[in-house]
N, C-alpha and C. Protein backbone atom coordinates (compact mmCIF):
# COMPACT_ATOMS: atom_id res chain seq x y z
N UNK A 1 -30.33 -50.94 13.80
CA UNK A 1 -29.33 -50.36 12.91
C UNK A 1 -28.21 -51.37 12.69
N UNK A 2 -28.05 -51.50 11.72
CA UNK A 2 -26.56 -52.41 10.94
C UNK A 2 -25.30 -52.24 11.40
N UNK A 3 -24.55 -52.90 12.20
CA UNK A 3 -23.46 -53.04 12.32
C UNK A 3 -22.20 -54.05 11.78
N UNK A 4 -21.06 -53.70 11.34
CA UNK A 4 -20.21 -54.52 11.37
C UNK A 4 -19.18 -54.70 11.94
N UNK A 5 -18.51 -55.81 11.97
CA UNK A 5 -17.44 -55.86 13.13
C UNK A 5 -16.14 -56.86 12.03
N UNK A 6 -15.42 -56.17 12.31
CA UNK A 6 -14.08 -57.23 11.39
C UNK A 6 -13.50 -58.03 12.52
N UNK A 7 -12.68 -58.92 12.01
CA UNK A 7 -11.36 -59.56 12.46
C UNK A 7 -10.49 -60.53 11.76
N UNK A 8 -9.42 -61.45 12.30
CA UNK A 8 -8.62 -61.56 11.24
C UNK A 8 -7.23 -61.03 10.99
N UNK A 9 -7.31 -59.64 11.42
CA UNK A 9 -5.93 -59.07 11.46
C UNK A 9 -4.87 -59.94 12.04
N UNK A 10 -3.50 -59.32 12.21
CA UNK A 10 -2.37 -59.12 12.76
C UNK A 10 -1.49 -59.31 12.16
N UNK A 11 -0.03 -60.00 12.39
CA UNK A 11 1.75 -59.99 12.15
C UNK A 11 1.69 -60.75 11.89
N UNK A 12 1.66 -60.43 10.49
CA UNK A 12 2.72 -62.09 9.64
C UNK A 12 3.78 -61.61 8.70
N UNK A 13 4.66 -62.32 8.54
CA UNK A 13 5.47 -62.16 7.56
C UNK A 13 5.19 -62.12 6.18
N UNK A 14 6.59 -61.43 5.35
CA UNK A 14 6.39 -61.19 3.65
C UNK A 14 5.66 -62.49 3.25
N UNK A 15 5.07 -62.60 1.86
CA UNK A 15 4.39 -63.92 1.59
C UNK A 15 3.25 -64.99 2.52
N UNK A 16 3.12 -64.71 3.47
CA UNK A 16 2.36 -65.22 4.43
C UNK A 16 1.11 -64.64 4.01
N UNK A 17 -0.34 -65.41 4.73
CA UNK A 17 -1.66 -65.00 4.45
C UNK A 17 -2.18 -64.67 5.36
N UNK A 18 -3.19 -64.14 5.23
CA UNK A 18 -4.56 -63.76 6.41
C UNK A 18 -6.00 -63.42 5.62
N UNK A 19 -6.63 -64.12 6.52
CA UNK A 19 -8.17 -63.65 5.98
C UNK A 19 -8.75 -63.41 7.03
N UNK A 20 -9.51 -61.66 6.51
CA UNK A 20 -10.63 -61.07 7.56
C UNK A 20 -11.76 -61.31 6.89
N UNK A 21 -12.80 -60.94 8.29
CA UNK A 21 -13.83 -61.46 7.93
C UNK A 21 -14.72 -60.21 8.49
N UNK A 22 -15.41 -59.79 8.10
CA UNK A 22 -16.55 -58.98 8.85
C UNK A 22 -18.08 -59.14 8.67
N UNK A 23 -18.55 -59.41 9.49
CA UNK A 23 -19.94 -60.01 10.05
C UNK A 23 -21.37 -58.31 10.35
N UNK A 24 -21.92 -58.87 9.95
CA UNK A 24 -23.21 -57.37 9.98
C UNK A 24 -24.44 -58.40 10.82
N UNK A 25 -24.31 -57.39 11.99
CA UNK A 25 -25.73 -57.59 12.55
C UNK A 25 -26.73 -56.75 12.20
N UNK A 26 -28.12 -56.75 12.66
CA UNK A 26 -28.81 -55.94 12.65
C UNK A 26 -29.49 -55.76 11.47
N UNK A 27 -28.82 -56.50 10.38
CA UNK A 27 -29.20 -56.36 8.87
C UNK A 27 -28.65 -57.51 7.80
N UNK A 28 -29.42 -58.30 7.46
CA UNK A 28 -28.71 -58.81 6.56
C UNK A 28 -27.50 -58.20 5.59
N UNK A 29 -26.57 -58.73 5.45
CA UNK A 29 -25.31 -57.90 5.05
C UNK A 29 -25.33 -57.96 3.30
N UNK A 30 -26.36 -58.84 2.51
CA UNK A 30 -26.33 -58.79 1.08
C UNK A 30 -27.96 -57.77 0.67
N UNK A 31 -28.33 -56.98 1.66
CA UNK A 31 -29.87 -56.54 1.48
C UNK A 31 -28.72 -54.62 1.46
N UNK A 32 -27.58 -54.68 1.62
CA UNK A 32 -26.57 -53.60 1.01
C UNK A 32 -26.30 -53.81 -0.39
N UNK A 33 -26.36 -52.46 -1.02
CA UNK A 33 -25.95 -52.75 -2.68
C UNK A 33 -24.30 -53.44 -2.65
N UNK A 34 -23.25 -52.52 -2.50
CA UNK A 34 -22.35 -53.46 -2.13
C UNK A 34 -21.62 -52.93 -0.88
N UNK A 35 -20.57 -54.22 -0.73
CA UNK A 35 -19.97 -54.52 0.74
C UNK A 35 -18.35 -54.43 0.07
N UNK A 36 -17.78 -53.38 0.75
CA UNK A 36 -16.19 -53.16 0.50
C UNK A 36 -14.99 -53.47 1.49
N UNK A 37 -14.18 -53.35 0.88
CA UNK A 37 -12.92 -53.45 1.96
C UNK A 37 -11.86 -51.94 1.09
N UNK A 38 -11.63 -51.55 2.62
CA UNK A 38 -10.58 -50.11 2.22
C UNK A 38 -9.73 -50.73 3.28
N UNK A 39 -8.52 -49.74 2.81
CA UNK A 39 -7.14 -49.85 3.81
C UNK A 39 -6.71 -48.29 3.62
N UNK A 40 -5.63 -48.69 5.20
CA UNK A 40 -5.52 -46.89 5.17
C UNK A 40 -3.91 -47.07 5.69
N UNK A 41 -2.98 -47.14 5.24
CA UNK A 41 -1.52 -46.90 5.51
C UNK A 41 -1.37 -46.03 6.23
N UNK A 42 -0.38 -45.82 7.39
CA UNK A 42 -0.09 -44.70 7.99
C UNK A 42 0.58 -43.47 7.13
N UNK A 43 -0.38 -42.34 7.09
CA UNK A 43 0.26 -41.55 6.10
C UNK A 43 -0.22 -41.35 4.86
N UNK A 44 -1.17 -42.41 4.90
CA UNK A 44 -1.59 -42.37 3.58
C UNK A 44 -3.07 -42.15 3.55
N UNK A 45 -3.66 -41.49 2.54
CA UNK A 45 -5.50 -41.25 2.41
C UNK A 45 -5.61 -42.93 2.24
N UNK A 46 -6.57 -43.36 2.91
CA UNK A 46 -7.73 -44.45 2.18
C UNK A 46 -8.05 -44.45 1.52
N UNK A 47 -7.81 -46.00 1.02
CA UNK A 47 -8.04 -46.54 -0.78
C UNK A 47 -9.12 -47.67 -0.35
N UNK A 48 -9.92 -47.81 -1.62
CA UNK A 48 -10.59 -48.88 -1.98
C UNK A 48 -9.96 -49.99 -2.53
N UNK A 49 -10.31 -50.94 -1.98
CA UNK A 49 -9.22 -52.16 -2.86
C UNK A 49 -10.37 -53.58 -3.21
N UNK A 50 -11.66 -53.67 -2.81
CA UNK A 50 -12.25 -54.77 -3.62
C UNK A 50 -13.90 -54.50 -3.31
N UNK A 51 -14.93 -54.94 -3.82
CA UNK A 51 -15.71 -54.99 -3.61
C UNK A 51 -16.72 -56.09 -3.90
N UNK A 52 -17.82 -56.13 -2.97
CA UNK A 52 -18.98 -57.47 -3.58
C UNK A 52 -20.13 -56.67 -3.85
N UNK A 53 -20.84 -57.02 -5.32
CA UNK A 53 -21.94 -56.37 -5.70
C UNK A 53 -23.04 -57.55 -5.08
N UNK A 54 -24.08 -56.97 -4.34
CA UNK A 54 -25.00 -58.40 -3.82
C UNK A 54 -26.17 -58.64 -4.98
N UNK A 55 -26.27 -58.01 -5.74
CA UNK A 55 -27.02 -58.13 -6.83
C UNK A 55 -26.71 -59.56 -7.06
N UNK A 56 -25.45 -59.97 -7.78
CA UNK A 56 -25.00 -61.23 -8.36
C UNK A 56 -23.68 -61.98 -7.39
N UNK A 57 -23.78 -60.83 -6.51
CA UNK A 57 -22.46 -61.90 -5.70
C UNK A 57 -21.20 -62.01 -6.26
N UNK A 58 -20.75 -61.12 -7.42
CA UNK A 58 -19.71 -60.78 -7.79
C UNK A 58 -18.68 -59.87 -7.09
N UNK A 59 -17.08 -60.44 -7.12
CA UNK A 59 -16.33 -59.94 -6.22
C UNK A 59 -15.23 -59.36 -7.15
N UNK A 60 -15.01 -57.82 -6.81
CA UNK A 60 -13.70 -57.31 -7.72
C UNK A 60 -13.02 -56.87 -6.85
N UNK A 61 -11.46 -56.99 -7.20
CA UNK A 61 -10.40 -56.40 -6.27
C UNK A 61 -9.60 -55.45 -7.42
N UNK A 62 -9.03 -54.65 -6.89
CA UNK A 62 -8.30 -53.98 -7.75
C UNK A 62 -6.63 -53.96 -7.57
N UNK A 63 -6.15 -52.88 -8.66
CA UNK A 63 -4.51 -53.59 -8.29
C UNK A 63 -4.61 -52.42 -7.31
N UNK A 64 -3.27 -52.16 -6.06
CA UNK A 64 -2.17 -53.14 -6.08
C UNK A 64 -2.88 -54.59 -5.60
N UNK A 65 -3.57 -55.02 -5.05
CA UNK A 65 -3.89 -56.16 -4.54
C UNK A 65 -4.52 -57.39 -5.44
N UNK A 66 -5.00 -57.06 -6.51
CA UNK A 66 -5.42 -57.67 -7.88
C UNK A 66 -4.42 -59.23 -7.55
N UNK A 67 -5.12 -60.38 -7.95
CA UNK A 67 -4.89 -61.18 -8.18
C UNK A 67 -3.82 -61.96 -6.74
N UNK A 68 -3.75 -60.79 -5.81
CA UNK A 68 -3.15 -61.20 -4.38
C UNK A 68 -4.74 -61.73 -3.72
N UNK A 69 -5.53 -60.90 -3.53
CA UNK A 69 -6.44 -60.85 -2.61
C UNK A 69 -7.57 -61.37 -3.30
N UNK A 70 -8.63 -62.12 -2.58
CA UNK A 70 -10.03 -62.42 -3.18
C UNK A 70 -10.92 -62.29 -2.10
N UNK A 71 -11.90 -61.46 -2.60
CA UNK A 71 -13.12 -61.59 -1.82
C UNK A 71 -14.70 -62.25 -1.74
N UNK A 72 -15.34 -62.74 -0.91
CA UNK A 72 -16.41 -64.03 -1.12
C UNK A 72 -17.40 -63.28 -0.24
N UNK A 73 -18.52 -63.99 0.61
CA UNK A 73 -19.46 -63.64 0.96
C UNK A 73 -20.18 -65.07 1.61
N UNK A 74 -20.49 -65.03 2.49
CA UNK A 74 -21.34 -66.58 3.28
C UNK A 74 -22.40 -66.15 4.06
N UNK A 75 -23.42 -66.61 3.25
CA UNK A 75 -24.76 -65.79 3.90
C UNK A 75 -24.95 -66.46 4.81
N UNK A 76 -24.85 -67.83 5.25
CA UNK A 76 -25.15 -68.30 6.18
C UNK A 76 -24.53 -67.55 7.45
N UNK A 77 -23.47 -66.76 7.48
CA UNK A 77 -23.01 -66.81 8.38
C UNK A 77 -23.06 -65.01 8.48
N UNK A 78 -23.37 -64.23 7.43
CA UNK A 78 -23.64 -62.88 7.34
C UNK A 78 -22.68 -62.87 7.19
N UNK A 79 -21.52 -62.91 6.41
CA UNK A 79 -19.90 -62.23 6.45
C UNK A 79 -19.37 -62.23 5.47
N UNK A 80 -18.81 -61.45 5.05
CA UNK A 80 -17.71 -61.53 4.05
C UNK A 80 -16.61 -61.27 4.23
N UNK A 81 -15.48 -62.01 3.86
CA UNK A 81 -14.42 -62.42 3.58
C UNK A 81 -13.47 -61.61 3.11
N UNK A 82 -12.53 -61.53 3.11
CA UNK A 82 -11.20 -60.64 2.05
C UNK A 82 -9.89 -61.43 1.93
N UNK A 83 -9.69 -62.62 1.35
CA UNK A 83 -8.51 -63.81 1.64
C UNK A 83 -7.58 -62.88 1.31
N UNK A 84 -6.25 -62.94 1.94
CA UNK A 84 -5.21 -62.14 1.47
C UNK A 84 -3.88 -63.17 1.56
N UNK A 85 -3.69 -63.18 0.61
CA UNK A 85 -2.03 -64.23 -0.02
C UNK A 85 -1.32 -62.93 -0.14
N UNK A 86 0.17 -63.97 -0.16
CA UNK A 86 1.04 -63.11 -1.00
C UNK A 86 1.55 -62.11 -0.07
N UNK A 87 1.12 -61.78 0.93
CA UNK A 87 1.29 -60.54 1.42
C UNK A 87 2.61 -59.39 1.60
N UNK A 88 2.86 -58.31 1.18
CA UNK A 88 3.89 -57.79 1.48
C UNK A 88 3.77 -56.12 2.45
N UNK A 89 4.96 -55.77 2.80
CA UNK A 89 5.60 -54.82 3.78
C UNK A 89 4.48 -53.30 3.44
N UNK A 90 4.42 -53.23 2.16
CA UNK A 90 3.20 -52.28 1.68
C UNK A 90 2.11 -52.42 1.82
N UNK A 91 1.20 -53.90 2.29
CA UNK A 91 0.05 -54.13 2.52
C UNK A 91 -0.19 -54.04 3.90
N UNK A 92 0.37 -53.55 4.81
CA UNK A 92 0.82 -52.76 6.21
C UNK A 92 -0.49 -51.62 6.26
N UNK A 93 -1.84 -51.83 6.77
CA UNK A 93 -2.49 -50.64 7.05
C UNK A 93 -3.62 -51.21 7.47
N UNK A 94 -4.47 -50.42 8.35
CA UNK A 94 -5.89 -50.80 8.87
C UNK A 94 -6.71 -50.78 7.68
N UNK A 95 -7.55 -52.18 7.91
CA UNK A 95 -8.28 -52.39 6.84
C UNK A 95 -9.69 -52.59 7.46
N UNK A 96 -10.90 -51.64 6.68
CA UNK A 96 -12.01 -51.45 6.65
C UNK A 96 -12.74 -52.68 5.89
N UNK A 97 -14.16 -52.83 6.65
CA UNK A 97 -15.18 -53.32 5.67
C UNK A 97 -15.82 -52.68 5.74
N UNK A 98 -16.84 -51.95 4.64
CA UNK A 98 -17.88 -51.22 4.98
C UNK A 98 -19.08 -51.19 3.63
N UNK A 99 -20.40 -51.29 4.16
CA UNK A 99 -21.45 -51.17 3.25
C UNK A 99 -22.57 -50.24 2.81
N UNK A 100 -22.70 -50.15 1.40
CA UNK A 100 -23.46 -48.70 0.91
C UNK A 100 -24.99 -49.22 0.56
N UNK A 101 -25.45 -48.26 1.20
CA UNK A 101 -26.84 -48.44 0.54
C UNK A 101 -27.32 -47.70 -0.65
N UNK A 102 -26.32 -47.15 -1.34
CA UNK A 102 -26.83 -46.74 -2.60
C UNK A 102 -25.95 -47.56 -4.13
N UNK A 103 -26.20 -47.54 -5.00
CA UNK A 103 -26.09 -47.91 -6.05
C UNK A 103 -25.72 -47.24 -7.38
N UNK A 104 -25.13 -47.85 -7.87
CA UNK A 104 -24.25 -47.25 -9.17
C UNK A 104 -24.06 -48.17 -10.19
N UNK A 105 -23.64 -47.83 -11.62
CA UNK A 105 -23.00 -48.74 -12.58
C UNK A 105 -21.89 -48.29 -12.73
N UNK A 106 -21.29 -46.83 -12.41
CA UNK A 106 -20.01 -47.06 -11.85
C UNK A 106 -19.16 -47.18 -11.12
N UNK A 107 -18.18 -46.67 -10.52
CA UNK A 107 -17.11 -47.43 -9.45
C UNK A 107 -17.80 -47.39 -8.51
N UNK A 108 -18.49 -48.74 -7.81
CA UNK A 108 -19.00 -48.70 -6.07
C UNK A 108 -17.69 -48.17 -5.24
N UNK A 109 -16.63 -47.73 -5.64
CA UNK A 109 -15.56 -47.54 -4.41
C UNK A 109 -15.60 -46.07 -3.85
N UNK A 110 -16.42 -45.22 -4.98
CA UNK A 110 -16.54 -44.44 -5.15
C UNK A 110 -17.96 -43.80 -4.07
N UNK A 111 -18.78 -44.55 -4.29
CA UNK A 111 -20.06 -44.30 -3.44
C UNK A 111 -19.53 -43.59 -1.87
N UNK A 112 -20.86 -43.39 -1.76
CA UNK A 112 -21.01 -43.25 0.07
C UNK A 112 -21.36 -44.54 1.00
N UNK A 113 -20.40 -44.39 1.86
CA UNK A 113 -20.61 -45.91 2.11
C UNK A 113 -21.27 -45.43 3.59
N UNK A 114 -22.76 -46.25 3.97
CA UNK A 114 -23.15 -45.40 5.43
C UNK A 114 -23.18 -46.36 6.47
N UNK A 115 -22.35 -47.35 6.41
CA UNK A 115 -22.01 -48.42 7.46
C UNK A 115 -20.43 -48.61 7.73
N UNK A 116 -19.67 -48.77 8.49
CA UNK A 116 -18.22 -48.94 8.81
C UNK A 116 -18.09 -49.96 9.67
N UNK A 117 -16.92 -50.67 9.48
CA UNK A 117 -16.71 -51.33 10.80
C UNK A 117 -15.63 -50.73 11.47
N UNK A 118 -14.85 -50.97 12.59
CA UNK A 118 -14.09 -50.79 13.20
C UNK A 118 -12.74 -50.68 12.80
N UNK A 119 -12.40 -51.27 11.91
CA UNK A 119 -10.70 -51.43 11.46
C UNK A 119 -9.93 -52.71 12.24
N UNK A 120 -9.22 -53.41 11.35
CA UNK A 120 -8.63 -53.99 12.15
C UNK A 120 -6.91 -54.07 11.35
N UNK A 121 -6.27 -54.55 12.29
CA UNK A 121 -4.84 -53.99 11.98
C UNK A 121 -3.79 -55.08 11.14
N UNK A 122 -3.38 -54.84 9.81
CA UNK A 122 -2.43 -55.62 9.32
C UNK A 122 -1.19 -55.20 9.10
N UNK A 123 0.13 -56.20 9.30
CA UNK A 123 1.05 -55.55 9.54
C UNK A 123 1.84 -56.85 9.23
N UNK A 124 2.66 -56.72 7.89
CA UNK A 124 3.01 -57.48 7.25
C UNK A 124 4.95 -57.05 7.20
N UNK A 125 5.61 -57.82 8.47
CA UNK A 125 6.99 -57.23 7.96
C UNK A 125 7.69 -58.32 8.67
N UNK A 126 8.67 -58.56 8.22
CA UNK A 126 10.26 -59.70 8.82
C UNK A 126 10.71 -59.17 9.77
């Protein structure tokens, strides 16, 4: 059975970066339709904020994080990526990777996703 595991997190300041990474054993991690990243603010429901379709290896992020954040994929190494620039006091929340085995032409954020990883913790404040 497929697992993933993130890391990457922790404390950095406004404008400062971090990139997580989460790794899938057990399964090649692009043999998933796609591979997401959610965040969950304290207080707040969980949002979707980017995704990789493995079809073509295409990566979308959405706003608020649009054009802050990019996401990639390295098969060699089973993992994908979520670079995060820019960072601010609102981008403060445990952030998910997780992958669906089903498929859509519209919003993958939307799907059922039947793999999770663990969460790991960002926390972006002066």
């Amino acid at each position: 059975q497929a697992q993933l595991v993130e890391s990457g997190g922790g404390l950095v300041q406004p404008g400062e970066s971090l990139t997580l990474s989460c790794t899938a054993s057990g399964r090649f991690i692009l043999d998933f339709y796609f591979i997401a990243w959610f965040r969950q603010a304290p207080g707040k429901e969980r949002e979707g904020i980017a995704y990789i379709k493995s079809r073509d290896r295409s990566t979308t992020v959405i706003d608020p994080v649009k054009g802050r954040f990019t996401g990639s994929v390295d098969d060699a190494k089973n993992t994908v990526y979520l670079q995060m620039d820019s960072l601010k006091p609102e981008d403060t929340a445990v952030y998910y990777c997780a992958a669906s085995s089903y498929y859509t032409n519209d919003n993958p954020l939307l799907l059922p996703y039947d793999t999770w990883g663990q969460g790991t913790q960002v926390t972006v404040s002066s």
